[in-house]
Each structure stands twice: as C-alpha cells, then as structure tokens.
Protein backbone atom coordinates (compact mmCIF):
# COMPACT_ATOMS: atom_id res chain seq x y z
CA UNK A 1 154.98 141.37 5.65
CA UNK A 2 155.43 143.21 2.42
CA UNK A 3 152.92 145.01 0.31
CA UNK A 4 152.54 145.96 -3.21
CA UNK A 5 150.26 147.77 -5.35
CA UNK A 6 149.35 145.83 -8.15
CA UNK A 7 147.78 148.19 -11.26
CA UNK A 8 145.93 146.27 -14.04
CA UNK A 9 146.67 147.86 -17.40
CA UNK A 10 143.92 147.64 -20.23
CA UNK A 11 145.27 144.91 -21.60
CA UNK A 12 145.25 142.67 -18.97
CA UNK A 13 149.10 143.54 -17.85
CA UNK A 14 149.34 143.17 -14.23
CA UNK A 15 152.36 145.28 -12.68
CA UNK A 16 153.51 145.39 -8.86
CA UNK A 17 155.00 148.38 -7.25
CA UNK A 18 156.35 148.16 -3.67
CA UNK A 19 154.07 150.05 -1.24
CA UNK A 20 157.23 151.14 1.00
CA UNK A 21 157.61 154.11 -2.34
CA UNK A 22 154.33 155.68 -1.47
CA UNK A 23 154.55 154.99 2.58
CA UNK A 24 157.65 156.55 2.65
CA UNK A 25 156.81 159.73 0.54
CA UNK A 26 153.16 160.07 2.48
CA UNK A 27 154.70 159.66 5.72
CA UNK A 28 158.10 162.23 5.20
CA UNK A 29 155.51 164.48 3.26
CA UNK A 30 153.05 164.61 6.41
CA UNK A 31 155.72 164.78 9.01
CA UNK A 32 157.48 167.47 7.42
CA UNK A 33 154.32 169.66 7.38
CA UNK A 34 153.18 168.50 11.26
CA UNK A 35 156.69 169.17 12.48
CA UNK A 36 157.16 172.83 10.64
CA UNK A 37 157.50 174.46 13.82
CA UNK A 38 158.32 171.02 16.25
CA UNK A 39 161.33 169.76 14.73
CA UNK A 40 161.54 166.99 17.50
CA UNK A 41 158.51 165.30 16.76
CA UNK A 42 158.94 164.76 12.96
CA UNK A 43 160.19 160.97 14.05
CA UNK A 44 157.18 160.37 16.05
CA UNK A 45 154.70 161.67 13.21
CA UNK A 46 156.47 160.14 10.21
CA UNK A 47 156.25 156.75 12.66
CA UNK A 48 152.13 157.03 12.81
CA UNK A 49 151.47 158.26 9.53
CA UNK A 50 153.88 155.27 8.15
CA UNK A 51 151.72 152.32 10.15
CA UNK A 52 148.47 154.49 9.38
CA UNK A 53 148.65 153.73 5.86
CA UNK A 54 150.13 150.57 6.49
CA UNK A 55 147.39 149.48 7.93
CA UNK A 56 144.56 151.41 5.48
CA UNK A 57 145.25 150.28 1.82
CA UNK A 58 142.70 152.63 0.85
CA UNK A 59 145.43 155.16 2.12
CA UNK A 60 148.16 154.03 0.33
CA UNK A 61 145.98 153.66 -3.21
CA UNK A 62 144.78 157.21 -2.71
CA UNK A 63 148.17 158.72 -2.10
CA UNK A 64 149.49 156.88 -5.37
CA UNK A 65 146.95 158.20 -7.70
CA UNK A 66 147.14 161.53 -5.84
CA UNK A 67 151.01 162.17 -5.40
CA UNK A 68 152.32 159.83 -8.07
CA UNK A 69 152.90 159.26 -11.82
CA UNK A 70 153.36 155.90 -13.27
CA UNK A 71 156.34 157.33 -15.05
CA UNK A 72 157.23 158.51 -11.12
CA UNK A 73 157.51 154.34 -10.10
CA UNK A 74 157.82 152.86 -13.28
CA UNK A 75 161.27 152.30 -12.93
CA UNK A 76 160.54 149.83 -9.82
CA UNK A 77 157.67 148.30 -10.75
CA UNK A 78 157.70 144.28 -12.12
CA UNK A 79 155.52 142.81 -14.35
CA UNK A 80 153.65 140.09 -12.62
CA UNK A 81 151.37 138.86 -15.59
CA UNK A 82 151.97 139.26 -18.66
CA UNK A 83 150.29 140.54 -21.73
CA UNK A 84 150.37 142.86 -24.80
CA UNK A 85 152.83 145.99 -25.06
CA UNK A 86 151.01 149.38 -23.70
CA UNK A 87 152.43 152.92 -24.99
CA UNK A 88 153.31 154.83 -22.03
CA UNK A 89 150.40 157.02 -22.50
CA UNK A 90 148.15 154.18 -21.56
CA UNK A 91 150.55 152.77 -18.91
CA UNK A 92 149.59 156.74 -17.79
CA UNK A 93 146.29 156.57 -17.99
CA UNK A 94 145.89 153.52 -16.20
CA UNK A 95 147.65 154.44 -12.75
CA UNK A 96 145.58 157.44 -12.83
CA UNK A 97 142.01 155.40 -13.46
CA UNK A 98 142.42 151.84 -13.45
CA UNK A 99 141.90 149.16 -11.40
CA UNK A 100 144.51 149.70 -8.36
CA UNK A 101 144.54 147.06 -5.10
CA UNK A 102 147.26 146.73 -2.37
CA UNK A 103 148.44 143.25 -2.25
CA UNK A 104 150.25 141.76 0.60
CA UNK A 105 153.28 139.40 0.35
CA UNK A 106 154.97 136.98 3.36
C-alpha cells in the first residue's frame, strides 16, 4: 500500500506527493531525539514512529504543514488534475492552508 498527500491548489490543481518524504523525515527526526543518549534503540523508535504515522494520516498532514515547504517537495510531487498555472507564491500558500488529505494507492 502506498500513500500520498494530495494538496488542492486554488485553482482547482490537484498535486500528489508521496507520504514516504514526510514518514521518513518525522520518523529519523523523532528517533534521533529519543535515541540522544540510547544509540541502540534509534532502529526500534524510527520503526514505531514510521507505522505511527502510517497508520494516523492526521500525523502525516500535520508534520507536512509543520516541517515542510511546498518548495521543500515540489520537486517530487505530480500533478494529478489539472488546471490553471499558480505562481509559486500561491503553490506556497496553499501547502501551508489549503485543503490537504492523505490518499492511499494499491
């Protein structure tokens, strides 16, 4: 099973951006801080925090709009309906307050 978040610009635009960029970062960010002083457990945290937000798309929305720029993913996201072009300023504005959903692919 994959998953995406899919970001609606203000034109309609629909763009996908593989959830594995954001569960990656949140769970090597988190592991790195709960292992500071246990090296030997980062594997085991960066495994739970991973299938955490896996499993809570809330998470994984949050910790884009939190740790993330669009201009930070742009680069891997698709287009998956098309409409008008958007200045990057509103492509910016629109990860940061527009809609945002976690879409899963088989």
């Amino acid at each position: 099973m994959t998953k995406f978040i899919k970001v609606i610009m203000p034109n309609g635009e629909a763009w996908e951006v593989p959830a594995v960029i954001i569960l990656t970062d949140r769970a090597k960010t988190l592991a790195e801080v709960d292992s500071k002083n246990e090296p030997e457990i980062y594997q085991k945290v960066y495994d739970e925090e991973y299938k955490n937000a896996f499993n809570d798309n809330d998470l994984i929305v949050e910790w884009a709009r939190k740790n993330f720029n669009w201009s930070d993913v742009e680069s891997m996201a698709f287009k998956s309906a098309p409409a008008p072009q958007l200045t990057r300023k509103q492509k910016e504005e629109a990860w940061t307050n527009g809609s945002m959903t976690v879409v899963t692919k088989v």
